[in-house]
C-alpha atoms as a PDB file:
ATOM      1  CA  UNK A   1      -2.052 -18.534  60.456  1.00  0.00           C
ATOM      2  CA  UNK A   2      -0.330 -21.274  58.185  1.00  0.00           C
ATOM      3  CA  UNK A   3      -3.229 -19.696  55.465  1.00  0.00           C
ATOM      4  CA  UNK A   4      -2.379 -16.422  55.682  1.00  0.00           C
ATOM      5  CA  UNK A   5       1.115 -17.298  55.349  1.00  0.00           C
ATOM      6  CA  UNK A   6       0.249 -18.663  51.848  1.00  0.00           C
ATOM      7  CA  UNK A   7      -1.930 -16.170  50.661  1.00  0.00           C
ATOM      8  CA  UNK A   8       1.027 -13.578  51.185  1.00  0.00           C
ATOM      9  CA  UNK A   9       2.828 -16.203  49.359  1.00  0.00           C
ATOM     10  CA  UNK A  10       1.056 -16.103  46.603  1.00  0.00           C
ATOM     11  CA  UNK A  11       0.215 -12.852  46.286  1.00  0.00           C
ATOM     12  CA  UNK A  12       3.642 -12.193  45.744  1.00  0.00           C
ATOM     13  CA  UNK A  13       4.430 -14.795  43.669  1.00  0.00           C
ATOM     14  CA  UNK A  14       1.582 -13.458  41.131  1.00  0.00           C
ATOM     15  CA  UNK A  15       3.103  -9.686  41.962  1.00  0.00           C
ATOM     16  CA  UNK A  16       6.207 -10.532  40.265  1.00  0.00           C
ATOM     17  CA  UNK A  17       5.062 -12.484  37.642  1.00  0.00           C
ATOM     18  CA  UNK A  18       2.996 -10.130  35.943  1.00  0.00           C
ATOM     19  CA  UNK A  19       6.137  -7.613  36.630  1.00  0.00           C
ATOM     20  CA  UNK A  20       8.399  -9.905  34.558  1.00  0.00           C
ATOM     21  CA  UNK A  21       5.658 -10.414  31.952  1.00  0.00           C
ATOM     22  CA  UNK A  22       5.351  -6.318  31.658  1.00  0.00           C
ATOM     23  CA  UNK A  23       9.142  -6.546  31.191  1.00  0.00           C
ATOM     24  CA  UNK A  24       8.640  -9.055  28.417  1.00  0.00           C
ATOM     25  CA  UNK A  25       6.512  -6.908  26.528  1.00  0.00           C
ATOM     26  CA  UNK A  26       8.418  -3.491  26.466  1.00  0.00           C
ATOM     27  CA  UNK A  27      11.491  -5.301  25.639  1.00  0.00           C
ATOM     28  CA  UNK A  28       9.665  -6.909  22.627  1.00  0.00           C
ATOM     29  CA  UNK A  29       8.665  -3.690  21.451  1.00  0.00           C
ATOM     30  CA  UNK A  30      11.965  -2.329  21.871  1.00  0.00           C
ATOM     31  CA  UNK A  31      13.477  -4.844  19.882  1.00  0.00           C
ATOM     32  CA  UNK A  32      10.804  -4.398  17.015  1.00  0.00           C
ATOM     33  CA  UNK A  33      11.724  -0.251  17.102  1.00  0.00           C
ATOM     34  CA  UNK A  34      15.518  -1.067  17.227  1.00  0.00           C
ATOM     35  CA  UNK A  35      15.411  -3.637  13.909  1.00  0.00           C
ATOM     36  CA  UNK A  36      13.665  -1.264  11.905  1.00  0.00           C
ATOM     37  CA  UNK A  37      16.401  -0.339   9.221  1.00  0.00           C
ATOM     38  CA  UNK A  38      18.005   3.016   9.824  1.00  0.00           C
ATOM     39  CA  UNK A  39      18.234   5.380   6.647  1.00  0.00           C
ATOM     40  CA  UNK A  40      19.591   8.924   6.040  1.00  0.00           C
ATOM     41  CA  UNK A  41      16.276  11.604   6.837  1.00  0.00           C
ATOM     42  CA  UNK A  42      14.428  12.630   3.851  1.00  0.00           C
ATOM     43  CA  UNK A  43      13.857  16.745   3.391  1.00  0.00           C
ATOM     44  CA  UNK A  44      10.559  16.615   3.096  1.00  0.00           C
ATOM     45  CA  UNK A  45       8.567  14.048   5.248  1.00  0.00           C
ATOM     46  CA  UNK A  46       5.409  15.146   3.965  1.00  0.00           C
ATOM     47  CA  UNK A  47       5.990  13.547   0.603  1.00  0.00           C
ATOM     48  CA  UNK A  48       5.310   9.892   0.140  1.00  0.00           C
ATOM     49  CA  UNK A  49       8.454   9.487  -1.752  1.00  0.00           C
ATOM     50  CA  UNK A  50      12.618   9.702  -1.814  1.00  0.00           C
ATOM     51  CA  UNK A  51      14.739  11.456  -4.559  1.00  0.00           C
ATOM     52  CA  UNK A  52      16.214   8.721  -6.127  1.00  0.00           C
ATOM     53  CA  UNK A  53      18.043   8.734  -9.633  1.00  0.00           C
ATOM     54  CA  UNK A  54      16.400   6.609 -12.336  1.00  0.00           C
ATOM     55  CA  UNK A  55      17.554   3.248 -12.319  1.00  0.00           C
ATOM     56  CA  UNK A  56      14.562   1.051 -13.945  1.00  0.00           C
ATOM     57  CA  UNK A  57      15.740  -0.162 -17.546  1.00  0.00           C
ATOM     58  CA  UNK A  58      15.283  -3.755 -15.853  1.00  0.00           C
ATOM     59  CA  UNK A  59      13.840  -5.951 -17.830  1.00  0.00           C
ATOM     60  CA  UNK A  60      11.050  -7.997 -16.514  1.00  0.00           C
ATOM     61  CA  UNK A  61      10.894 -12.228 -16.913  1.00  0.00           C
ATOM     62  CA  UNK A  62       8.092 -12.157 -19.362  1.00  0.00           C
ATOM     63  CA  UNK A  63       6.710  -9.112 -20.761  1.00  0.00           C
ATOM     64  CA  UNK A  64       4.501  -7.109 -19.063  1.00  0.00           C
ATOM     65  CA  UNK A  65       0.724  -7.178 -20.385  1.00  0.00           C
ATOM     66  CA  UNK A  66       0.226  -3.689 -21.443  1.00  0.00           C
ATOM     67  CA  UNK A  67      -3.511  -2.545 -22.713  1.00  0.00           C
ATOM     68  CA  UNK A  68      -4.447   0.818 -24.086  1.00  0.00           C
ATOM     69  CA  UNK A  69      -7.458   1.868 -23.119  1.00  0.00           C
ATOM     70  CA  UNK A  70     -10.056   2.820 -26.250  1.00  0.00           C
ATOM     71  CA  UNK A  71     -12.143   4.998 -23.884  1.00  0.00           C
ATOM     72  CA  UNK A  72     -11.907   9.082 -23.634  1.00  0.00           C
ATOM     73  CA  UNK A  73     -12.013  10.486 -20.166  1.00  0.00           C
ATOM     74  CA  UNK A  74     -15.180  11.961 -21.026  1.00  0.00           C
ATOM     75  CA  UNK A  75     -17.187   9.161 -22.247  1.00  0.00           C
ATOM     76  CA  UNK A  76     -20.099   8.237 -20.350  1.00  0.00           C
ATOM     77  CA  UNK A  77     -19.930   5.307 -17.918  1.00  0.00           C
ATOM     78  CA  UNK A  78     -21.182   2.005 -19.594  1.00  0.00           C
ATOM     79  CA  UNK A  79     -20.301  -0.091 -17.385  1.00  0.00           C
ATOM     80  CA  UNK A  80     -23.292  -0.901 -14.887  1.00  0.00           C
ATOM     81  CA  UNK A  81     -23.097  -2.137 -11.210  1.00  0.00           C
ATOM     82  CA  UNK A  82     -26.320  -2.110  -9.218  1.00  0.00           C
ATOM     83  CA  UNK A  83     -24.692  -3.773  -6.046  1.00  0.00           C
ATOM     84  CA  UNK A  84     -21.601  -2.810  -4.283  1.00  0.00           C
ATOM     85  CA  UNK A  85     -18.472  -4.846  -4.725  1.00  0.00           C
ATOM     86  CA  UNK A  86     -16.028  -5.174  -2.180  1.00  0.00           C
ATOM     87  CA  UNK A  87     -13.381  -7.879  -2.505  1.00  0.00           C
ATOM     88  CA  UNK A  88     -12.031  -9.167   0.361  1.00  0.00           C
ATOM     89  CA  UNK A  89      -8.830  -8.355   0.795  1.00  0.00           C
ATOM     90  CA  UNK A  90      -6.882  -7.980   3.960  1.00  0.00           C
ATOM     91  CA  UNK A  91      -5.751  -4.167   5.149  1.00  0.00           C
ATOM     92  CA  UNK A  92      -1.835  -3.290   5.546  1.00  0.00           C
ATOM     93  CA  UNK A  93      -0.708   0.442   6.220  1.00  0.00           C
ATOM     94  CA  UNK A  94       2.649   0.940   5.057  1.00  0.00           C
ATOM     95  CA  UNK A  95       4.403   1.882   8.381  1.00  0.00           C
ATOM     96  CA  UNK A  96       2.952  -0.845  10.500  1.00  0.00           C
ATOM     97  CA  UNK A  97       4.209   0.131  13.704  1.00  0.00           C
ATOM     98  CA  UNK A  98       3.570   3.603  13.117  1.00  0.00           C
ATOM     99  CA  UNK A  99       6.842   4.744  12.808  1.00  0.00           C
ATOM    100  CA  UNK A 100       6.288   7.219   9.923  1.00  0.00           C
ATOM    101  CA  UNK A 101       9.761   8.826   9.962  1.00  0.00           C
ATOM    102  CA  UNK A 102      11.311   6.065   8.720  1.00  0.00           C
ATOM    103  CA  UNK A 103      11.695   6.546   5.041  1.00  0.00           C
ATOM    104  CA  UNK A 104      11.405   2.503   4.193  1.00  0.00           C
ATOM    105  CA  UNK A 105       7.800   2.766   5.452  1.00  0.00           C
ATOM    106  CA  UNK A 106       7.116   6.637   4.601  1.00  0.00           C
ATOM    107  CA  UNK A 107       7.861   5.607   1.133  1.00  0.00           C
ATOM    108  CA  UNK A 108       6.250   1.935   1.349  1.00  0.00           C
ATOM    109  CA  UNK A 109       2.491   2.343  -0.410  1.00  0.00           C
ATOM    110  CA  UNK A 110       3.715   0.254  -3.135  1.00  0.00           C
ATOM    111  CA  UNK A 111       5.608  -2.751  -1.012  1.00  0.00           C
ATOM    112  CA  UNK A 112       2.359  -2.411   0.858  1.00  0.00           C
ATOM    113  CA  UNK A 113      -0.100  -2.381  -1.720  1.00  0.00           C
ATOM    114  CA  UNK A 114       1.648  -5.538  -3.108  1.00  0.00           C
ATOM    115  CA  UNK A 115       1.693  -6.748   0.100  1.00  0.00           C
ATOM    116  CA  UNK A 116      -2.123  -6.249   0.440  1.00  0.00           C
ATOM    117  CA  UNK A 117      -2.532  -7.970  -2.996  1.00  0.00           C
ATOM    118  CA  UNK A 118      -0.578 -11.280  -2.594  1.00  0.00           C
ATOM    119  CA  UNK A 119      -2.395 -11.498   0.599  1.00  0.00           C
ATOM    120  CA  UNK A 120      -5.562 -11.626  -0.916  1.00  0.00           C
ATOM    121  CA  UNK A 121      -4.471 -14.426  -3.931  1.00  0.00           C
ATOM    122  CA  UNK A 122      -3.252 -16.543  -0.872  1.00  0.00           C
ATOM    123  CA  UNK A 123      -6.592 -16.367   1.001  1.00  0.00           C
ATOM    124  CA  UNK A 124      -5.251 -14.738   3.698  1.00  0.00           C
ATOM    125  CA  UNK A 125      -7.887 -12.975   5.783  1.00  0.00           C
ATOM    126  CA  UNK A 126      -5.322 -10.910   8.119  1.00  0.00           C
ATOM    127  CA  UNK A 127      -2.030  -9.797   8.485  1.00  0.00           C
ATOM    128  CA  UNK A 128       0.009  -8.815  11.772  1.00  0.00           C
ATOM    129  CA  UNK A 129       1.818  -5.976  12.206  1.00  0.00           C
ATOM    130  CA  UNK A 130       4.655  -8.246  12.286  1.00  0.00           C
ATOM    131  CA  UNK A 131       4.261 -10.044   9.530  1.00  0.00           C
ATOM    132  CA  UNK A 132       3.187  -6.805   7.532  1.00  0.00           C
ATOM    133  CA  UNK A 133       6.153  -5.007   8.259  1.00  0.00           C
ATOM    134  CA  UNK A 134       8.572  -8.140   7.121  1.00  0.00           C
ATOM    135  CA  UNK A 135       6.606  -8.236   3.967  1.00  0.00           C
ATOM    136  CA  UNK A 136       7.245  -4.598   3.119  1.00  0.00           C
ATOM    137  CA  UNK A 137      11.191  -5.276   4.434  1.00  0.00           C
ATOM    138  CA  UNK A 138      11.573  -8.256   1.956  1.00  0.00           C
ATOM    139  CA  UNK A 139       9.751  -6.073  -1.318  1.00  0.00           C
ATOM    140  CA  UNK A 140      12.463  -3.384  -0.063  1.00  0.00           C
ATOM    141  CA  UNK A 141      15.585  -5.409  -0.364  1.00  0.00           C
ATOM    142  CA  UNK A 142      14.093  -7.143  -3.906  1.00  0.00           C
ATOM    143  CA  UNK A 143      13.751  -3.543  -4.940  1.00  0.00           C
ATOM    144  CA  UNK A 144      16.970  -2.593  -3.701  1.00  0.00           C
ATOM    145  CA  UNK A 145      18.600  -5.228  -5.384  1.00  0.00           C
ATOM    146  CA  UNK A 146      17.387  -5.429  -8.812  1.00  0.00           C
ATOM    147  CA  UNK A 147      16.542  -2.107  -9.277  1.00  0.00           C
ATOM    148  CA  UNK A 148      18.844   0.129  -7.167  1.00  0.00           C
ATOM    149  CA  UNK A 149      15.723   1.408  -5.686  1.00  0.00           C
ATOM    150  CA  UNK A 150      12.698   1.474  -3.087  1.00  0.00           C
ATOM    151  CA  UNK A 151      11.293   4.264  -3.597  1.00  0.00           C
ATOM    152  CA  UNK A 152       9.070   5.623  -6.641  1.00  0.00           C
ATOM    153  CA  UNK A 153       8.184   2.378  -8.092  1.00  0.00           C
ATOM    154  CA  UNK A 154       5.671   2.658 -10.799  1.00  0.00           C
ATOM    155  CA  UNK A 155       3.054   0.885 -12.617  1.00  0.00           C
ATOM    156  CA  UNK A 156       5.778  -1.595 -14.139  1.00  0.00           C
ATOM    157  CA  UNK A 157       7.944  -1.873 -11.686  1.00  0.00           C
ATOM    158  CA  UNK A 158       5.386  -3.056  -9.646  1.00  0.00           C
ATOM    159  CA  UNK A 159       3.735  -5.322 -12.151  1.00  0.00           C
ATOM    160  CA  UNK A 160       8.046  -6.718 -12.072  1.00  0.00           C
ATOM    161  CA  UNK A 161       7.916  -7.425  -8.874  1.00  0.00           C
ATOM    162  CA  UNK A 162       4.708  -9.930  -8.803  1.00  0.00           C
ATOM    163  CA  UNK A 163       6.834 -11.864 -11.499  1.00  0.00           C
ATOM    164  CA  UNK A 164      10.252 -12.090 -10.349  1.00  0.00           C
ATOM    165  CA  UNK A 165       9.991 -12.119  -6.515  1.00  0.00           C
ATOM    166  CA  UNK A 166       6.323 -13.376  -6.035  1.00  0.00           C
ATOM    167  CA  UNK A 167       6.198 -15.406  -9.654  1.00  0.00           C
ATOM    168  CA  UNK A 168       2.808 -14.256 -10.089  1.00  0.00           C
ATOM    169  CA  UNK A 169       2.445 -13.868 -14.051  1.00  0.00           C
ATOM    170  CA  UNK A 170      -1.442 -13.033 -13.621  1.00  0.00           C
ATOM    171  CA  UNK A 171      -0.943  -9.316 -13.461  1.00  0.00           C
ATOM    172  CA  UNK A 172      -1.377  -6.777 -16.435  1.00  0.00           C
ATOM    173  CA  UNK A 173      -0.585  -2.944 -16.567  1.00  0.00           C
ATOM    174  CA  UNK A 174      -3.547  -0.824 -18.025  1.00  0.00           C
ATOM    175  CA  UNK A 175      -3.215   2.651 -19.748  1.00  0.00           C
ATOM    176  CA  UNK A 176      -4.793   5.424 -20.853  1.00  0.00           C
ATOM    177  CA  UNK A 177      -7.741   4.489 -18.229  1.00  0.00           C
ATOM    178  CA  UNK A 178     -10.542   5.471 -17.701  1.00  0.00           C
ATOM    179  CA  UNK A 179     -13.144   5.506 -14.835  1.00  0.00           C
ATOM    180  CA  UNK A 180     -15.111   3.035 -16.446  1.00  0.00           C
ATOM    181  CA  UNK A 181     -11.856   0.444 -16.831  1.00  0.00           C
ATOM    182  CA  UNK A 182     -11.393   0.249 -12.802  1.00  0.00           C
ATOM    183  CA  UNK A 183     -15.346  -0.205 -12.060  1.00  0.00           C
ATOM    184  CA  UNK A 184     -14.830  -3.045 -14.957  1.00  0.00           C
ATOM    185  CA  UNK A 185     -12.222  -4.908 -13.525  1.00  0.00           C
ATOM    186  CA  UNK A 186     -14.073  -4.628  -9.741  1.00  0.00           C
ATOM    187  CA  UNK A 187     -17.092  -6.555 -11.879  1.00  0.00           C
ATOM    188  CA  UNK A 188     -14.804  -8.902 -13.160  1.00  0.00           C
ATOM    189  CA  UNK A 189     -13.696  -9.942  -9.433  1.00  0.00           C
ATOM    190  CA  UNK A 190     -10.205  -8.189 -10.364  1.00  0.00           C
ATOM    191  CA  UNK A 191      -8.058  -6.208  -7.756  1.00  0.00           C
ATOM    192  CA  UNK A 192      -6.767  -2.935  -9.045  1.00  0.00           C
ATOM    193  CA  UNK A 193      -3.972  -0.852  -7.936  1.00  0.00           C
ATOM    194  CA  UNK A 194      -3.557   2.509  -8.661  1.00  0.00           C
ATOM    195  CA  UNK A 195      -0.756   5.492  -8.546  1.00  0.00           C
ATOM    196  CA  UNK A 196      -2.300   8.860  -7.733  1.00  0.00           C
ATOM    197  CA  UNK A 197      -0.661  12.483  -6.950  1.00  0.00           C
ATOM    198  CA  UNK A 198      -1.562  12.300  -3.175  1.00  0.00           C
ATOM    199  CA  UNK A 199      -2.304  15.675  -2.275  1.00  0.00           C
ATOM    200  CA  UNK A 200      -5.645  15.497  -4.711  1.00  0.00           C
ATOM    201  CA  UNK A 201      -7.154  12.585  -3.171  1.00  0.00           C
ATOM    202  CA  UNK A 202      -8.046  15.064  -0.151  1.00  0.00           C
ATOM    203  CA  UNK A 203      -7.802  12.919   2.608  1.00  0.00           C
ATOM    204  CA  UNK A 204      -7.558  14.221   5.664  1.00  0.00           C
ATOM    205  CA  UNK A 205      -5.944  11.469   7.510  1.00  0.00           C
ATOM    206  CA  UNK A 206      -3.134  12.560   5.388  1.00  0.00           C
ATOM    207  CA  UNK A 207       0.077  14.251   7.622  1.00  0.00           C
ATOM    208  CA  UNK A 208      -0.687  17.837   5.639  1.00  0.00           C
ATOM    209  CA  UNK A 209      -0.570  18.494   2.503  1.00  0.00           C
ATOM    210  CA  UNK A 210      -0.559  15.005   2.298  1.00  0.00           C
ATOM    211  CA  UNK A 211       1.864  12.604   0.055  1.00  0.00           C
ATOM    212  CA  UNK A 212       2.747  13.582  -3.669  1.00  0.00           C
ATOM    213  CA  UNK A 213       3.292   9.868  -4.752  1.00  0.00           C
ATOM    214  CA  UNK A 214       1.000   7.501  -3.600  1.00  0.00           C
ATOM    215  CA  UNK A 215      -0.033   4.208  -4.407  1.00  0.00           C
ATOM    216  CA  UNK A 216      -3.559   2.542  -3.227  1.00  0.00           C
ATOM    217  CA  UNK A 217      -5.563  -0.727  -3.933  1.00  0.00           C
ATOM    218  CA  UNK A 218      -9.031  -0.202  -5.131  1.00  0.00           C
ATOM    219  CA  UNK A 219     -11.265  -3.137  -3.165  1.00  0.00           C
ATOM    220  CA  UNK A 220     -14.699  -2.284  -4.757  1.00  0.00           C
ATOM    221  CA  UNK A 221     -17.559   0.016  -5.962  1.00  0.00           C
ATOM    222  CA  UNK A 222     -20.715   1.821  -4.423  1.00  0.00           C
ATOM    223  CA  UNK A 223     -22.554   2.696  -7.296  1.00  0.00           C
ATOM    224  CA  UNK A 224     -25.152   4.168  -4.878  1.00  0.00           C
ATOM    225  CA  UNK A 225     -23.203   7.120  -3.600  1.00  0.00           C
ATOM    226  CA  UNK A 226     -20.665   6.877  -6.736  1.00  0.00           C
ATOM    227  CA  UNK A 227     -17.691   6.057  -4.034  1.00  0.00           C
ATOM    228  CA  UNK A 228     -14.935   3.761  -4.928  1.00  0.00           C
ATOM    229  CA  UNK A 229     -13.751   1.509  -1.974  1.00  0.00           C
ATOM    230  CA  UNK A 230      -9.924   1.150  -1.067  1.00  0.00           C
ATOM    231  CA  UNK A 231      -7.414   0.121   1.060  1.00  0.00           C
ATOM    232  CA  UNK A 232      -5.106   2.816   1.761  1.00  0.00           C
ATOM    233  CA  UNK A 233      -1.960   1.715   2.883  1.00  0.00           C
ATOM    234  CA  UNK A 234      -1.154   5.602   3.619  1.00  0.00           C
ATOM    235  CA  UNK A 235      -2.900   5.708   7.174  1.00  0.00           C
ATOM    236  CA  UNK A 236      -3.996   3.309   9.736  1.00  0.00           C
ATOM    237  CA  UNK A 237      -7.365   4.602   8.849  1.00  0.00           C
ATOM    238  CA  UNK A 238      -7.065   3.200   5.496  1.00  0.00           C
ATOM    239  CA  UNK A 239      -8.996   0.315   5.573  1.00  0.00           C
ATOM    240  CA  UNK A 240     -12.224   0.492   3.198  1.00  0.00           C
ATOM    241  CA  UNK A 241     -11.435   4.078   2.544  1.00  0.00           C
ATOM    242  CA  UNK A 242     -14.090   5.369   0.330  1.00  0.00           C
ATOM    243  CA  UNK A 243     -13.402   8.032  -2.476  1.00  0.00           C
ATOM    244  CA  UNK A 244     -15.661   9.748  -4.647  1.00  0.00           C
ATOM    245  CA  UNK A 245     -14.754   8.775  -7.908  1.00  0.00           C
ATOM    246  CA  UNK A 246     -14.235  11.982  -9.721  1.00  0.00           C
ATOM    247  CA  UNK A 247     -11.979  12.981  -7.016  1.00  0.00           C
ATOM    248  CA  UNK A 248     -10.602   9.919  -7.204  1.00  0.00           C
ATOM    249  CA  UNK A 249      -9.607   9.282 -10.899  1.00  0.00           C
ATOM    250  CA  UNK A 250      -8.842  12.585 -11.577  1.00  0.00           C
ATOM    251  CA  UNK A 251      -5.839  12.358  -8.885  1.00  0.00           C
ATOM    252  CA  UNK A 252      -4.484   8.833 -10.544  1.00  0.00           C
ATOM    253  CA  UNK A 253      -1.320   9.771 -11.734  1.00  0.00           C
ATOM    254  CA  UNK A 254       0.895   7.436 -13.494  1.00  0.00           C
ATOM    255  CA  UNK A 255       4.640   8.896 -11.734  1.00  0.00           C
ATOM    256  CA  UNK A 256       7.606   7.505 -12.895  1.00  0.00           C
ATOM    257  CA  UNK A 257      10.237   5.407 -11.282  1.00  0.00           C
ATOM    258  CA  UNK A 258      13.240   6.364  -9.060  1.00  0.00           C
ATOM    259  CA  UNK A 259      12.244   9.955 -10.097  1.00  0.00           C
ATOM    260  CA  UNK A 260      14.874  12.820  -9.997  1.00  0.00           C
ATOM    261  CA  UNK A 261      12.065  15.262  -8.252  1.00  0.00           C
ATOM    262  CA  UNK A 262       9.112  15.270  -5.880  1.00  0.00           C
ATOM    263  CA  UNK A 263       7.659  18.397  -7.305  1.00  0.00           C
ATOM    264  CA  UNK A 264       4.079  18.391  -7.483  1.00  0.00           C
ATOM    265  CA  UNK A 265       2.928  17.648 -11.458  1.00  0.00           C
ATOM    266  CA  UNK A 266       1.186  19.797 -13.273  1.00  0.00           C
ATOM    267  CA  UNK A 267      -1.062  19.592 -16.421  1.00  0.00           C
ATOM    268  CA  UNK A 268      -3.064  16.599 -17.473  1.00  0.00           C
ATOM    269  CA  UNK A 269      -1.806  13.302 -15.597  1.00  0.00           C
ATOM    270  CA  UNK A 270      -1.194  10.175 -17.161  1.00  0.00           C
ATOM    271  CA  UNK A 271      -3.208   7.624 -16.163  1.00  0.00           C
ATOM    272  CA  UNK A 272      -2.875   3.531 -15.593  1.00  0.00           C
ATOM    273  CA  UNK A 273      -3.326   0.960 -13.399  1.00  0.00           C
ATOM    274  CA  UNK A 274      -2.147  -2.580 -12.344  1.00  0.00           C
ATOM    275  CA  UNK A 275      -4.894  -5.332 -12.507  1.00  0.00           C
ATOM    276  CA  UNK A 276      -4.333  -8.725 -10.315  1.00  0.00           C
ATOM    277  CA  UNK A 277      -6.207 -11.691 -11.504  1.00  0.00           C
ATOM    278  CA  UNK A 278      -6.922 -13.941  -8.168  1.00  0.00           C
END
């Protein structure tokens, strides 16, 4: 009798633990959801990016390695890889929670991109949604503060923010690119990030038609099937995201900063990249 007694006992005692644990857990995730910073709605969601006025004549601490590249777009690819490269380098998707209508992390490839790539200089193998999202939170309010901005960051505004906020000088900004300056760098053991017009990467993990500004880190290089390898921070199923590289270089687009429009560009893009040195 006296064991039965105790059993009950404990059965409830377990009963209500594991109630107050449940109520532990939602409240935590309520409390994530309710610090996420509110902002105005954008118009269109499906863009990648906020119209913002042009704000970047900053001035970064040291000046910004800038290389032409001496290559056409057509010449033929002399640069040979047999093997694949893929650098290790830790996946972040720019709305870590999944809460996509916030315009901080609708607009955060860049933060997370940057994110992605300081990650991998610190040997840092993986990243929690927590910590991801206060990584892209902190890039925000450096943005927001020296450049009046989050949103539409480009290749040198990015390349700014590894030297004043991180004070990582061992970044360069590349122009004029072409395929065979990316699969270069991956041989070299160099991380690359890229901006690209969205919509032509085609990927269908995209919400449709898919982001017009979009930034992505290329990770490596299969020259078997001609893929590049990426993280891309602009779905959760981002991580080693393979391209094929004509589709892929021919949507790098080299957008400006705090741009005045989200229209989708026309003509012959400009192309460039940001290389990170580990």
């Amino acid at each position: 009798m006296q064991a039965s007694i105790i059993l009950e006992y404990m059965k409830k005692k377990l009963l209500i633990s594991l109630s107050v644990a449940l109520l532990l857990l939602g409240a935590g995730y309520l409390l994530v959801m309710f610090l996420d910073k509110p902002m105005a709605p954008i118009a269109n969601i499906s863009s990648d990016k906020v119209m913002l006025p042009d704000t970047s004549n900053n001035q970064p601490a040291q000046p910004i390695q800038t290389i032409q590249s001496s290559q056409s777009a057509t010449t033929a690819s002399a640069v040979e890889i047999k093997n694949t490269i893929q650098l290790d380098v830790p996946f972040i998707v720019q709305a870590p929670f999944g809460n996509w209508s916030n315009p901080v992390f609708q607009n955060g490839c860049e933060e997370a991109s940057i994110a992605m790539a300081m990650n991998w200089i610190r040997g840092i193998d993986d990243v929690s949604q927590f910590s991801a999202r206060k990584q892209i939170l902190d890039i925000v309010d450096f943005e927001d503060a020296n450049f009046g901005y989050n949103a539409d960051t480009d290749v040198f505004d990015v390349a700014k923010i590894f030297q004043r906020y991180f004070q990582y000088q061992s970044v360069e900004v590349k122009e004029s690119i072409v395929v065979d300056d990316i699969k270069q760098a991956l041989r070299n053991g160099q991380l690359v990030m890229v901006p690209a017009f969205g919509q032509a990467l085609g990927n269908p993990n995209y919400t449709a038609p898919g982001p017009i500004e979009h930034m992505l880190v290329v990770i490596g290089y299969d020259p078997a099937t001609r893929e590049f390898i990426t993280n891309d921070p602009g779905t959760r199923k981002g991580d080693g995201y393979r391209y094929d590289e004509n589709v892929f270089f021919n949507a790098i687009w080299a957008y400006p900063s705090g741009s005045a429009s989200v229209a989708v560009p026309t003509g012959k893009l400009k192309k460039a990249m940001v290389v990170v040195q580990k």
